[in-house]
C-alpha atoms as a PDB file:
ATOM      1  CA  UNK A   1     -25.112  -2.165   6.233  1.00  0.00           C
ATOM      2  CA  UNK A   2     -22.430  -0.684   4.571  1.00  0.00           C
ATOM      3  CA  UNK A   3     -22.286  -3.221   1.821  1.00  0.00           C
ATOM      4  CA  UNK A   4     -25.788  -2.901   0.889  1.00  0.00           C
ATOM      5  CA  UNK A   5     -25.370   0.758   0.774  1.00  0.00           C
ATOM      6  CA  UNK A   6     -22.404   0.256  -2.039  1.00  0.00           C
ATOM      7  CA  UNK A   7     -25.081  -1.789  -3.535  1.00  0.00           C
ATOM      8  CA  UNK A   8     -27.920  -0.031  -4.052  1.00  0.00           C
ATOM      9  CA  UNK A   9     -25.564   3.267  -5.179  1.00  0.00           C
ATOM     10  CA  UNK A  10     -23.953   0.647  -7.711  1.00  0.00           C
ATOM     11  CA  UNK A  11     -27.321  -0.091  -9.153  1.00  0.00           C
ATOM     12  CA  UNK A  12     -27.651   3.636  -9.823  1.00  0.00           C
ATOM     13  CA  UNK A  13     -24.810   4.021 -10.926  1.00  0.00           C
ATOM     14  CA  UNK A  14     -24.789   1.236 -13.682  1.00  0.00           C
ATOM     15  CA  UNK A  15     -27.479   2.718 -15.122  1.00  0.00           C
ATOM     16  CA  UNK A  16     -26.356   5.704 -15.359  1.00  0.00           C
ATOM     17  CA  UNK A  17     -23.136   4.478 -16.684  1.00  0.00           C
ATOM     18  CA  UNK A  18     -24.788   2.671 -19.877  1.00  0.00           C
ATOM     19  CA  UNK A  19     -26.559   5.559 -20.783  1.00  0.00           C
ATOM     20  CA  UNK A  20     -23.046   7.744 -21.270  1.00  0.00           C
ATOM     21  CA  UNK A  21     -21.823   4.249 -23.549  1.00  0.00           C
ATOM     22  CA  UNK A  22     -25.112   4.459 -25.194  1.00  0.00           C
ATOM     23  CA  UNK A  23     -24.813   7.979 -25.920  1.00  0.00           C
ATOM     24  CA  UNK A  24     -21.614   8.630 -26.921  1.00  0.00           C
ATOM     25  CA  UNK A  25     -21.742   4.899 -29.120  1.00  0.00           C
ATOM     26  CA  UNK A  26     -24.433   5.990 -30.752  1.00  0.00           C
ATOM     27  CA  UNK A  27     -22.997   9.237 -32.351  1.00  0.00           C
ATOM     28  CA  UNK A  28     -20.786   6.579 -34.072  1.00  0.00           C
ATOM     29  CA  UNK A  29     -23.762   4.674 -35.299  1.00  0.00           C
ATOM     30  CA  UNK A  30     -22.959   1.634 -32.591  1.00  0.00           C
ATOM     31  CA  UNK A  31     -25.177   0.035 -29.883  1.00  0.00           C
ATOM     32  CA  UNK A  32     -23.972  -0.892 -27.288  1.00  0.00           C
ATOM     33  CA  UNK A  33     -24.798  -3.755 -24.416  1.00  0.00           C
ATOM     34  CA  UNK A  34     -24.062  -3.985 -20.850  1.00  0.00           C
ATOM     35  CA  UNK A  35     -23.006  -7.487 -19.671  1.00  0.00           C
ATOM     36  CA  UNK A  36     -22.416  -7.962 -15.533  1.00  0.00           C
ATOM     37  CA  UNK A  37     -20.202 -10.335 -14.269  1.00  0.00           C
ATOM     38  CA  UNK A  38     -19.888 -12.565 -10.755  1.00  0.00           C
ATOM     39  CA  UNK A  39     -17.331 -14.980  -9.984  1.00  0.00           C
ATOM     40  CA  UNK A  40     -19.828 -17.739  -9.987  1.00  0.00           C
ATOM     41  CA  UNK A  41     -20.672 -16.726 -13.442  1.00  0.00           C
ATOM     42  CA  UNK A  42     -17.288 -17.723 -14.616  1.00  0.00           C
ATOM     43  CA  UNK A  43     -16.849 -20.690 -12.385  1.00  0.00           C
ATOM     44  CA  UNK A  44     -19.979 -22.241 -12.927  1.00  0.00           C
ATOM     45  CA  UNK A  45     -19.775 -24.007 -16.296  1.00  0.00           C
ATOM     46  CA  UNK A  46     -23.247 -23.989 -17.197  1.00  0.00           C
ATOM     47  CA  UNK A  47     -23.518 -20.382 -16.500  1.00  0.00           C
ATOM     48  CA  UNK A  48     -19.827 -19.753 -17.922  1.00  0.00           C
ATOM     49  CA  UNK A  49     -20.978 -21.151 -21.195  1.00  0.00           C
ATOM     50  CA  UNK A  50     -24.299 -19.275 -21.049  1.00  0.00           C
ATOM     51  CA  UNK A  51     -22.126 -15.641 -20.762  1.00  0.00           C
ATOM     52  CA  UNK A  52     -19.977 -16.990 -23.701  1.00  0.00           C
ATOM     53  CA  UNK A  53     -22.849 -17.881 -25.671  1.00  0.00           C
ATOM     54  CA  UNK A  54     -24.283 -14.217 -25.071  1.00  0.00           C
ATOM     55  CA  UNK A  55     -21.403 -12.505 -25.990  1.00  0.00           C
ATOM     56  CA  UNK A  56     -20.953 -14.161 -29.313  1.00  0.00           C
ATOM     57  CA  UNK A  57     -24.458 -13.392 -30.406  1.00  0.00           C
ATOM     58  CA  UNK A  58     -23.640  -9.940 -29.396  1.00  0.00           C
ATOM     59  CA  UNK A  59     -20.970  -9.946 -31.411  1.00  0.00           C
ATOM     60  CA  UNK A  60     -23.188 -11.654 -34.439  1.00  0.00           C
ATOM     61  CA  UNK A  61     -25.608  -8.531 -34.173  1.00  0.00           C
ATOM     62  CA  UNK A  62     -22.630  -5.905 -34.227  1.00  0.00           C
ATOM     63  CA  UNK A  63     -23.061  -5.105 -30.502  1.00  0.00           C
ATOM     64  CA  UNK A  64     -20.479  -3.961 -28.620  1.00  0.00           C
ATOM     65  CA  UNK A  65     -20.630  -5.264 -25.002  1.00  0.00           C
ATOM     66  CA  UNK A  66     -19.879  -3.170 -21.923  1.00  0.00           C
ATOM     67  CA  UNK A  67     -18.544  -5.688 -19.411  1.00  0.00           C
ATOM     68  CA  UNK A  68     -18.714  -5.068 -15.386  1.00  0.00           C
ATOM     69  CA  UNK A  69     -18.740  -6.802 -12.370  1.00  0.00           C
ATOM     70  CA  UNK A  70     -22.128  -6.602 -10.924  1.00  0.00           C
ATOM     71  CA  UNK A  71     -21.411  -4.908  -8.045  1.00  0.00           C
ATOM     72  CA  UNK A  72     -24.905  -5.265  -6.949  1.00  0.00           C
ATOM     73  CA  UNK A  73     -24.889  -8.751  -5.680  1.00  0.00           C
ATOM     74  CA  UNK A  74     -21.149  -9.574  -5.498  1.00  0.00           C
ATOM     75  CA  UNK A  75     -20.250  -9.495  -2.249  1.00  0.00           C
ATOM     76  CA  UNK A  76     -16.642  -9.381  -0.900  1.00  0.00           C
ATOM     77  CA  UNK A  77     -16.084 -12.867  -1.349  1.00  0.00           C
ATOM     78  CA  UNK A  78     -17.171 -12.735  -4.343  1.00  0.00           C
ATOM     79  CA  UNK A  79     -15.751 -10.272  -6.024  1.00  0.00           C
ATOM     80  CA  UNK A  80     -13.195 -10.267  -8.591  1.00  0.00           C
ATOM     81  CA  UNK A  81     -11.385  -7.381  -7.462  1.00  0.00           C
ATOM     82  CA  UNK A  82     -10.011  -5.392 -10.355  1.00  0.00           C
ATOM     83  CA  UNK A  83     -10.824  -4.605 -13.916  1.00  0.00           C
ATOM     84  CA  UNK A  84      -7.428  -5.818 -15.022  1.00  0.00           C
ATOM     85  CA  UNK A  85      -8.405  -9.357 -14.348  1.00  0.00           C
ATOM     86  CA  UNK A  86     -11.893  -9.006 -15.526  1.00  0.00           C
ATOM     87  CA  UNK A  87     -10.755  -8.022 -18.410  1.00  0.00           C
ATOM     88  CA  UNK A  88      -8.088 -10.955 -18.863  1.00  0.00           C
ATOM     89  CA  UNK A  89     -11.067 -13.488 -17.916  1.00  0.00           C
ATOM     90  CA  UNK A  90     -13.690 -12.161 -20.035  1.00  0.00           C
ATOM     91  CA  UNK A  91     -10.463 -12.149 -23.450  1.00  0.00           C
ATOM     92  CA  UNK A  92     -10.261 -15.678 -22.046  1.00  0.00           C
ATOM     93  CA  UNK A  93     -13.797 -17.123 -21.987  1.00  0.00           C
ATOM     94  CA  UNK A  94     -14.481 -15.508 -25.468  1.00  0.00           C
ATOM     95  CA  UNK A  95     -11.223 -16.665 -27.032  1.00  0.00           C
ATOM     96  CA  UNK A  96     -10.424 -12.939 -27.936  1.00  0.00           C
ATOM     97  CA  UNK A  97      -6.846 -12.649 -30.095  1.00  0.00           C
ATOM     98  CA  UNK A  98      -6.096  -9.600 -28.395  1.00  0.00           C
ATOM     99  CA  UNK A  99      -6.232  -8.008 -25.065  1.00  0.00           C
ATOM    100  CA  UNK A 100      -5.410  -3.980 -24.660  1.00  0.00           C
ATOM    101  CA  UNK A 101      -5.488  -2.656 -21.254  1.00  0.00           C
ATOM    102  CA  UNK A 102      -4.526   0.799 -20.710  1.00  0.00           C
ATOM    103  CA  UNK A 103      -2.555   2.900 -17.940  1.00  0.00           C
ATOM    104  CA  UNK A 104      -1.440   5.652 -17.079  1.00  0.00           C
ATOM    105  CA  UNK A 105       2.255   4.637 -18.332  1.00  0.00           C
ATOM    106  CA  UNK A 106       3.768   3.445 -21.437  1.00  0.00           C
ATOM    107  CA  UNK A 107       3.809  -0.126 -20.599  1.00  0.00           C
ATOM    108  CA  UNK A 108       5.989  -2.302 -18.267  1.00  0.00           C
ATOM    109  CA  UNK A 109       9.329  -0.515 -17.725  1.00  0.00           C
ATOM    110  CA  UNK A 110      12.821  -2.234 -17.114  1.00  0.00           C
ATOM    111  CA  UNK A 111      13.516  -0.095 -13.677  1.00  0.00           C
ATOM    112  CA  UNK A 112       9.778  -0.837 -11.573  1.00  0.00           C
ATOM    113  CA  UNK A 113      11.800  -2.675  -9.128  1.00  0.00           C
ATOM    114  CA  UNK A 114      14.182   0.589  -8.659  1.00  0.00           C
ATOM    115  CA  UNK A 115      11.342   2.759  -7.516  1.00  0.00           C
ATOM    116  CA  UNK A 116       7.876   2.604  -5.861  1.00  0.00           C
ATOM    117  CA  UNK A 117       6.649   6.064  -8.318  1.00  0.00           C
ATOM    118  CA  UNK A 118       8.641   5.494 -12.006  1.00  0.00           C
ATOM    119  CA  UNK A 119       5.966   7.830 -13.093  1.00  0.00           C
ATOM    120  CA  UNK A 120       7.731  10.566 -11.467  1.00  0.00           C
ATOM    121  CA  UNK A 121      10.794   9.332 -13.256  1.00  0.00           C
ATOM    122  CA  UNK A 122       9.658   8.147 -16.851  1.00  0.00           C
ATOM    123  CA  UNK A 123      12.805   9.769 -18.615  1.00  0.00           C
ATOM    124  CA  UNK A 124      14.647   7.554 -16.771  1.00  0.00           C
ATOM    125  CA  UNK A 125      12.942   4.469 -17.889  1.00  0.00           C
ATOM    126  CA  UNK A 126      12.415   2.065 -20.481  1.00  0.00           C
ATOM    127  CA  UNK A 127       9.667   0.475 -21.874  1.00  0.00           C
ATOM    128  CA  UNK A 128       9.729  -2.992 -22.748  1.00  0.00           C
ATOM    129  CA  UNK A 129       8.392  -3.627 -25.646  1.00  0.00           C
ATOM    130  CA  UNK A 130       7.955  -7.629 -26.106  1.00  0.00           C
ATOM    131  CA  UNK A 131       7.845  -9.773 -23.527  1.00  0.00           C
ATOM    132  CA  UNK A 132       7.398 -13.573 -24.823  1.00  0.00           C
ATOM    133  CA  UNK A 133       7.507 -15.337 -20.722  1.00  0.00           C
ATOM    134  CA  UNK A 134       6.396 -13.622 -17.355  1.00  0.00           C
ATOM    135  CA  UNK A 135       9.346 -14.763 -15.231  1.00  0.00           C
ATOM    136  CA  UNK A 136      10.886 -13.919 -11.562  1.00  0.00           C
ATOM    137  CA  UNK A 137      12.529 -11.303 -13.536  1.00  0.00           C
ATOM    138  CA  UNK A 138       9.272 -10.246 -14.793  1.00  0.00           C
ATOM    139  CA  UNK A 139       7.625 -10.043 -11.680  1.00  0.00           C
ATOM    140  CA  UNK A 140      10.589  -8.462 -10.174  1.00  0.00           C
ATOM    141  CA  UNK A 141       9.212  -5.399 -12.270  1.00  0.00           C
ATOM    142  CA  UNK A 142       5.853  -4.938 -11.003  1.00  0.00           C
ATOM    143  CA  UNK A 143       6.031  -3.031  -8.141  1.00  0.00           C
ATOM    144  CA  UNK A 144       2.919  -0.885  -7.730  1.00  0.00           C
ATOM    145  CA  UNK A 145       3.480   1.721 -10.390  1.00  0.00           C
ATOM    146  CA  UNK A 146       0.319   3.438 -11.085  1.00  0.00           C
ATOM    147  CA  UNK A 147      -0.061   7.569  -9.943  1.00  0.00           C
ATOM    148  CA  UNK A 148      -3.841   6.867 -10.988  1.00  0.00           C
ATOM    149  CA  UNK A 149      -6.462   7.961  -8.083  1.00  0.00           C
ATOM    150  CA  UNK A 150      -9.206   6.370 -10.165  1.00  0.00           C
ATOM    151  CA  UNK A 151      -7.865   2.985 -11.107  1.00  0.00           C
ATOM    152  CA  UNK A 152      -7.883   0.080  -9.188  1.00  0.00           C
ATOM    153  CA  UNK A 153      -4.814  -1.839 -10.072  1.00  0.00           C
ATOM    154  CA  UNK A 154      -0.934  -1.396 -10.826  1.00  0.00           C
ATOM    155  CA  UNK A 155       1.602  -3.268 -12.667  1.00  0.00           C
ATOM    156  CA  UNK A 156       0.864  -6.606 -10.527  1.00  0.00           C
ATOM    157  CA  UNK A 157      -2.346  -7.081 -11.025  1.00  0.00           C
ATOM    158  CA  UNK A 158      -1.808  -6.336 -14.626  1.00  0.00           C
ATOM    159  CA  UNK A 159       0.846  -9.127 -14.850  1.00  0.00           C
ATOM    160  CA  UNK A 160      -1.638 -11.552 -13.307  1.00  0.00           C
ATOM    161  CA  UNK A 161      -4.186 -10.365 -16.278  1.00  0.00           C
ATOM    162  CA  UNK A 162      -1.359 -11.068 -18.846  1.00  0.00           C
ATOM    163  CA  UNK A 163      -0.889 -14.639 -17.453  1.00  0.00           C
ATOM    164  CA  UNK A 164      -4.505 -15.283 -17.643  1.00  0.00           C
ATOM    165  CA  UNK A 165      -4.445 -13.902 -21.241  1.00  0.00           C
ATOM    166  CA  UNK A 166      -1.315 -15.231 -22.823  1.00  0.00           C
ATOM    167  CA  UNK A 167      -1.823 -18.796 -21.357  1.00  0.00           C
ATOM    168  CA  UNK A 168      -5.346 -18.247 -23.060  1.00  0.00           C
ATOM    169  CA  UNK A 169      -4.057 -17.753 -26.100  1.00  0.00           C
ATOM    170  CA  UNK A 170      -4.605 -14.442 -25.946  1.00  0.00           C
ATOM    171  CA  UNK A 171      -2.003 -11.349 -26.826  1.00  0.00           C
ATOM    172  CA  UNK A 172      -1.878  -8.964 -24.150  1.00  0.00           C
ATOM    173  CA  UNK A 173      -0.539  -5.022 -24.869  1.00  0.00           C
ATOM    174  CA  UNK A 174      -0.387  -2.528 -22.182  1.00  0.00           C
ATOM    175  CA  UNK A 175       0.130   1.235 -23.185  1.00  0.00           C
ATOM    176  CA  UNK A 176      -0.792   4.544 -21.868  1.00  0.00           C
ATOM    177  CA  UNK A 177      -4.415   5.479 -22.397  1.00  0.00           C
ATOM    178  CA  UNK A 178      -3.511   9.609 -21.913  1.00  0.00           C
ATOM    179  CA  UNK A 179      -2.638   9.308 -25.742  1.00  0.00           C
ATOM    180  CA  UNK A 180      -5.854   9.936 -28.008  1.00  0.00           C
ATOM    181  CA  UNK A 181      -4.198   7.867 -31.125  1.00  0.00           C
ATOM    182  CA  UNK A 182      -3.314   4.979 -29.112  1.00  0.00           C
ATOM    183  CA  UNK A 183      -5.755   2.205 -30.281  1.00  0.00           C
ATOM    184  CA  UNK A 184      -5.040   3.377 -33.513  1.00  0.00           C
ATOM    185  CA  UNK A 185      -1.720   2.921 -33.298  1.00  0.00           C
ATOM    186  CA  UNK A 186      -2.134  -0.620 -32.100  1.00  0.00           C
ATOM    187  CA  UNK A 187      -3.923  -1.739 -34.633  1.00  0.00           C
ATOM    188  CA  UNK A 188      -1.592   0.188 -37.373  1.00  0.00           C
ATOM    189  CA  UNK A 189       1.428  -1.867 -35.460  1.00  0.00           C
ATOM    190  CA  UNK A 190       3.065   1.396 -34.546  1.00  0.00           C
ATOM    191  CA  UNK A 191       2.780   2.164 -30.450  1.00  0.00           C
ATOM    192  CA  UNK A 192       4.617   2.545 -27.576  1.00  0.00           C
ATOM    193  CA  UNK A 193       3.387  -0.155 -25.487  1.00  0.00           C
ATOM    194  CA  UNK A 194       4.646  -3.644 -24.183  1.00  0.00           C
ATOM    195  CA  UNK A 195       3.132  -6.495 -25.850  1.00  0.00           C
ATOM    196  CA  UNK A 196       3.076  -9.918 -24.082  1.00  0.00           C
ATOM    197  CA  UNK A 197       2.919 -12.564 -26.188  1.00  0.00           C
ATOM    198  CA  UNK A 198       0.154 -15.368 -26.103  1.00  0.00           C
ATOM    199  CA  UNK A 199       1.454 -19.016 -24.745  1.00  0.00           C
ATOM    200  CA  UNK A 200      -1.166 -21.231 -25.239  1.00  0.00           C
ATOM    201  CA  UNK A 201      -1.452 -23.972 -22.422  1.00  0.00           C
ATOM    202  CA  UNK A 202      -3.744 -26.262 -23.007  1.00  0.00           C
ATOM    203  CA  UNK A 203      -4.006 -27.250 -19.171  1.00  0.00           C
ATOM    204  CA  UNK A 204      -4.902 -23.977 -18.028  1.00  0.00           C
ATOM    205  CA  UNK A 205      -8.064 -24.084 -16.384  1.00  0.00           C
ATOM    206  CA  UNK A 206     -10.073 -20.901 -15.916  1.00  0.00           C
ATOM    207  CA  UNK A 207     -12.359 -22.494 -13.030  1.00  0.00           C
ATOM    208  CA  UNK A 208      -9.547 -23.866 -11.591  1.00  0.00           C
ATOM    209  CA  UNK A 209      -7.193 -20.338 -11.451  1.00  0.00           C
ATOM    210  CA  UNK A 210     -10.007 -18.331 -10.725  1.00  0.00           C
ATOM    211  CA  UNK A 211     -11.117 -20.308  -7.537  1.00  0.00           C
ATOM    212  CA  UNK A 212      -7.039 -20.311  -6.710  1.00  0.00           C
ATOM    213  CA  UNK A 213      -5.899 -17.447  -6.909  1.00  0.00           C
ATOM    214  CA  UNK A 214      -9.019 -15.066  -6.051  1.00  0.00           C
ATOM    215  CA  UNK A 215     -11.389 -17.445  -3.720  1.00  0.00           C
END
């Protein structure tokens, strides 16, 4: 079948991905380890706390994990569906203090809602640079907004990863990845970027959102 064709490539193609993190990790001095992800993983408590429990030894030995869907036995309705949200669950389930995703634009700007392509128009737009609650208004903002070919989510579904992070606990900053200096920047406190701040709930259920809002 089709699926099982995307499968098998996939399983190829993981491998072959880890050995480009391996490589270009190690000219730093840095080993790194590939961790693949289901949606049962991180619904199932037992195996939820089994992937946390991973990832902080990693993180005891100085490893730095490389974290994908395994696209090998996911199947459609399984799947999470894009690395924005992956990446929110995964800052979740750790506990991380801070989530970065990068784009292909500065962050989430005040005029989405005027236009379907504002990276057409970014001299017209403004980057917001703090956002402290993801209202109506908020949403109103993320129209699909990403001229990426490669990437496989826009401004929406990187609102739903900021919900998942911020009522985590978790600070979420989104900021354009085309700049060389820009996780430097971040952590000097000098970017262009829009943080959204973390808002703790403690009734926030991972299990509980995950089998909501994605199946």
């Amino acid at each position: 079948s089709e699926t099982s064709v995307k499968q098998a490539c996939a399983a190829v193609g993981q491998a072959k991905l880890m050995m480009v993190y391996q490589k270009l990790f190690a000219e730093y001095s840095q080993t790194a380890g590939q961790i693949l992800l289901t949606k049962n993983t991180m619904v199932n408590p037992v195996s939820r706390a089994n992937a946390k429990n991973t990832f902080d030894e990693l993180f005891h030995l100085g490893v730095i994990p490389v974290v994908n869907e395994n696209d090998t036995v996911s199947t459609y309705e399984m799947q999470f569906g894009d690395n924005d949200t992956l990446s929110a669950l995964v800052a979740s389930m750790v506990g991380a203090d801070l989530l970065i995703l990068l784009s292909d634009i500065d962050g989430l700007y005040t005029l989405n809602f005027l236009c379907n392509q504002p990276f057409l128009f970014k001299n017209a737009l403004i980057t917001l640079k703090v956002v402290d609650a993801i209202d109506e208004n908020i949403y109103g903002m993320a129209k699909e907004s990403t001229g990426s070919n490669v990437g496989t989510g826009g401004m929406a579904t990187k609102l739903a990863a900021a919900k998942i992070a911020t009522l985590s606990g978790t600070d979420m900053i989104i900021a354009n990845g085309g700049d060389v200096r820009i996780l430097q920047d971040i952590f000097e406190n000098d970017y262009v970027g829009t943080l959204f701040t973390a808002n703790e709930n403690a009734n926030f259920n991972l299990a509980n959102y995950i089998m909501e809002t994605i199946g």
